[in-house]
N, C-alpha and C. Protein backbone atom coordinates (compact mmCIF):
# COMPACT_ATOMS: atom_id res chain seq x y z
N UNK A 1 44.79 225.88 27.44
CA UNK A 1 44.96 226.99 28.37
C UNK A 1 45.73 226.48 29.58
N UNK A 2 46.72 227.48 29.88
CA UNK A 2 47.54 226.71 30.99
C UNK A 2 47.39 228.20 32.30
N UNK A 3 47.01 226.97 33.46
CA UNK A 3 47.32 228.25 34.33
C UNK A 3 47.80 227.93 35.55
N UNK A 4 48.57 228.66 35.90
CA UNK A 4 49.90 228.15 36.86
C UNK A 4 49.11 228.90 38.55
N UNK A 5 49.43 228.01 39.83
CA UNK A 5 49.30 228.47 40.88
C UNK A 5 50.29 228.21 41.63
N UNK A 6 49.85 228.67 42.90
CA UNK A 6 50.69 228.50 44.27
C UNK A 6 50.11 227.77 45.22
N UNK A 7 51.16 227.01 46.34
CA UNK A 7 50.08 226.76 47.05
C UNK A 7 50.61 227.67 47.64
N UNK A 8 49.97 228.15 49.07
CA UNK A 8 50.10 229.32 49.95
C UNK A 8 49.26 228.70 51.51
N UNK A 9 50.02 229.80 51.91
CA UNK A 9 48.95 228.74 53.55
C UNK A 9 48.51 230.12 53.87
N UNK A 10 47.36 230.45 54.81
CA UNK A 10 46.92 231.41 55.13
C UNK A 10 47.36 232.49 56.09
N UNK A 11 47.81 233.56 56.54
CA UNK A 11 48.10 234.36 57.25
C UNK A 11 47.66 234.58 58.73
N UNK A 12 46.42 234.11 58.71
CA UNK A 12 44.96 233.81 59.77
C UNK A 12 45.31 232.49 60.54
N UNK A 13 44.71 231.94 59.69
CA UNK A 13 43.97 230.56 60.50
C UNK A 13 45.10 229.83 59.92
N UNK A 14 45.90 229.39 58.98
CA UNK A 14 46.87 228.39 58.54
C UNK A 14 46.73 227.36 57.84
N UNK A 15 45.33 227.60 57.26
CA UNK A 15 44.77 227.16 55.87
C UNK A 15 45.67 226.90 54.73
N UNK A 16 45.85 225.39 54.22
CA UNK A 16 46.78 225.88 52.53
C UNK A 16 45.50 225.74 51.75
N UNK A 17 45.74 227.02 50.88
CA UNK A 17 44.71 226.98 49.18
C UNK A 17 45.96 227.43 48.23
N UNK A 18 45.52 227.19 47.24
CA UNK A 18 45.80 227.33 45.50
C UNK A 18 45.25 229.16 45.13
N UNK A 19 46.55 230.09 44.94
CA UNK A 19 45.90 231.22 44.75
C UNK A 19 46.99 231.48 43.01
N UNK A 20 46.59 231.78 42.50
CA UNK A 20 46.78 232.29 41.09
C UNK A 20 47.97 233.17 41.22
N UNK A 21 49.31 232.73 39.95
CA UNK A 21 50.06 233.39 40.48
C UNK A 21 50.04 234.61 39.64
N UNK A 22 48.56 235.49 39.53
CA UNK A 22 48.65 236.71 39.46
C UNK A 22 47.61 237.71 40.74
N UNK A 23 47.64 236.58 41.25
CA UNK A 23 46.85 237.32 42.64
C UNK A 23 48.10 237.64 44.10
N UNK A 24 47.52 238.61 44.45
CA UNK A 24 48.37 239.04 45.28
C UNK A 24 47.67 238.78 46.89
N UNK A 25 46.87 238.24 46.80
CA UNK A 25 46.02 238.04 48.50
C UNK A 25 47.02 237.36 49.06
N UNK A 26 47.29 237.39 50.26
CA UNK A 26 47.74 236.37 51.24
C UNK A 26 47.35 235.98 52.09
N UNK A 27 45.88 235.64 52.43
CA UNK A 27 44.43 235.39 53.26
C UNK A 27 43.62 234.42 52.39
N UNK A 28 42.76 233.29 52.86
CA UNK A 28 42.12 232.40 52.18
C UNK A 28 41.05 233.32 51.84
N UNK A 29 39.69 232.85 51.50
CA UNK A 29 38.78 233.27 50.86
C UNK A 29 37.67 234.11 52.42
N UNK A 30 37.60 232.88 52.96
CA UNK A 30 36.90 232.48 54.59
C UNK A 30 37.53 234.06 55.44
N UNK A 31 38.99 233.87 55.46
CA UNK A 31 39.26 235.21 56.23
C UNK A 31 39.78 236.13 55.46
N UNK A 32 39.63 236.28 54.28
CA UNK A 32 39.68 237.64 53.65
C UNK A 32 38.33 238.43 53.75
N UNK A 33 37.16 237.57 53.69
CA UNK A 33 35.82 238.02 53.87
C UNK A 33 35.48 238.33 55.01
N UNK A 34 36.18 237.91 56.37
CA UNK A 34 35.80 238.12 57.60
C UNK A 34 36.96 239.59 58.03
N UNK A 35 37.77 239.55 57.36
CA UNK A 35 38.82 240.73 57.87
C UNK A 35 38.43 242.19 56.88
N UNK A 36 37.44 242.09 56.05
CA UNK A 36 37.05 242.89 55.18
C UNK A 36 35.98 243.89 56.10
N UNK A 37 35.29 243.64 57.48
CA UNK A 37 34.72 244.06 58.11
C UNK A 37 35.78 245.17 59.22
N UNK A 38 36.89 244.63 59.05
CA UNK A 38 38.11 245.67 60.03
C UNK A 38 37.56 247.01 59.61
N UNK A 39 37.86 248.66 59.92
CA UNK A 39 37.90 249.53 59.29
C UNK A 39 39.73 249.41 58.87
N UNK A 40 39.96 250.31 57.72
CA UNK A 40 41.04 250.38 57.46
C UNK A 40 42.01 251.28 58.27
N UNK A 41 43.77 250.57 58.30
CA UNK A 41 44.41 251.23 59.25
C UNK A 41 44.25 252.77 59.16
N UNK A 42 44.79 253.65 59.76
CA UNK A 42 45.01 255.03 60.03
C UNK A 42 46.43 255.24 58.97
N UNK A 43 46.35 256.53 58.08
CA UNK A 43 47.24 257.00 56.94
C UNK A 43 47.84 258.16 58.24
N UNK A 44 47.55 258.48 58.82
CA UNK A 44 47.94 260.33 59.20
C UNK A 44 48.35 259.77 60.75
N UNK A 45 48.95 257.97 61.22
CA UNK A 45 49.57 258.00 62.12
C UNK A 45 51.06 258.17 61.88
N UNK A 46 51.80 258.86 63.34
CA UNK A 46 53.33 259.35 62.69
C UNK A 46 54.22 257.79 63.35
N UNK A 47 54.82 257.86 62.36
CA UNK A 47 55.92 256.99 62.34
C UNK A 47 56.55 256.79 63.43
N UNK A 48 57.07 255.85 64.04
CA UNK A 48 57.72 255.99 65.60
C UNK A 48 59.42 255.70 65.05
N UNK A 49 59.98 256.06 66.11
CA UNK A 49 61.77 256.36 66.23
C UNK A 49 62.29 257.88 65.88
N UNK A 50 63.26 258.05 65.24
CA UNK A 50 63.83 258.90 65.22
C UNK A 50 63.47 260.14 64.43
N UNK A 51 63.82 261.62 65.01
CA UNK A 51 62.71 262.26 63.90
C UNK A 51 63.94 262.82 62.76
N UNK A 52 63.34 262.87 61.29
CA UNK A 52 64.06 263.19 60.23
C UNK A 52 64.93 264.25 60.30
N UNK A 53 66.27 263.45 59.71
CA UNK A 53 67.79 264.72 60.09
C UNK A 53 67.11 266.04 59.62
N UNK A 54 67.54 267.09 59.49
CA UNK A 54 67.60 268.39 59.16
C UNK A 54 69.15 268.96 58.16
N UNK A 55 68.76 268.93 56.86
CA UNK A 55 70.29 268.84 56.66
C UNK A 55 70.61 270.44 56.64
N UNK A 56 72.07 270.72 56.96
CA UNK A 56 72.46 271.86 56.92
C UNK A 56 71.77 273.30 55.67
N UNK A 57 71.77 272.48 54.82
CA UNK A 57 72.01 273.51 53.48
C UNK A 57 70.62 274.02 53.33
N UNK A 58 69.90 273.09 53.68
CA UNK A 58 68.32 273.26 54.14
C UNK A 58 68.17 274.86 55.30
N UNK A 59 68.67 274.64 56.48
CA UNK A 59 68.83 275.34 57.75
C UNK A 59 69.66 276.63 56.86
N UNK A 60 70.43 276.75 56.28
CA UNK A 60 71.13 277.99 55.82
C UNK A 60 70.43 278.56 54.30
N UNK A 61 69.99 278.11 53.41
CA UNK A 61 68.91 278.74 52.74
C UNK A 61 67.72 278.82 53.02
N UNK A 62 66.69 278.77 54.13
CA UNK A 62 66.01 279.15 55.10
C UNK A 62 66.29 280.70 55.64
N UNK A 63 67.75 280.68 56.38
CA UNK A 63 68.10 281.67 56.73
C UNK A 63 68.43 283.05 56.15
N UNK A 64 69.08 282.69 55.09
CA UNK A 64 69.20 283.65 53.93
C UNK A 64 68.46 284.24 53.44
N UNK A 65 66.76 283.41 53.41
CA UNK A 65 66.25 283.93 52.59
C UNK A 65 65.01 284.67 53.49
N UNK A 66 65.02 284.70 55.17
CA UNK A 66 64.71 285.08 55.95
C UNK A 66 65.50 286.53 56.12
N UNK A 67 66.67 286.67 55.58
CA UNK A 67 67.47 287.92 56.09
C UNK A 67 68.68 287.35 57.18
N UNK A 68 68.71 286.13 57.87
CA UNK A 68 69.28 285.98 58.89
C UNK A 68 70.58 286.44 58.44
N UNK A 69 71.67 285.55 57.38
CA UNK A 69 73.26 285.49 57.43
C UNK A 69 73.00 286.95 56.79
N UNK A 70 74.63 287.60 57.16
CA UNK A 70 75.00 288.49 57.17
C UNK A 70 76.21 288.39 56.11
């Protein structure tokens, strides 16, 4: 049986361990278990910079179908 790793250093603290290269963690064991107490980020915060174009064809079948163009 052959099984292949990585080394990896930790994200946290700067720990190197051996993680499996079908694992996707990038946190040792120590602070994956201690960051597991975070609540999880917020889904329904809005994005910061610029707000999404509006494309024309959008704005004129809207209108059309409002009655606006003539």
């Amino acid at each position: 049986m052959e099984l292949r790793v990585q080394l990896k250093i930790c994200e946290v603290c700067g720990c190197l361990w051996y993680r499996s290269q079908l694992e996707l963690k990038v946190y040792c064991d120590h602070c994956f278990d201690r960051l597991k107490e975070f609540p999880p980020p917020a889904r329904n915060r809005r994005l910061r910079g610029r707000p999404k174009k509006v494309s024309l064809t959008t704005v004129w079948a809207v209108a059309s179908v409002a009655g606006g163009i003539q």
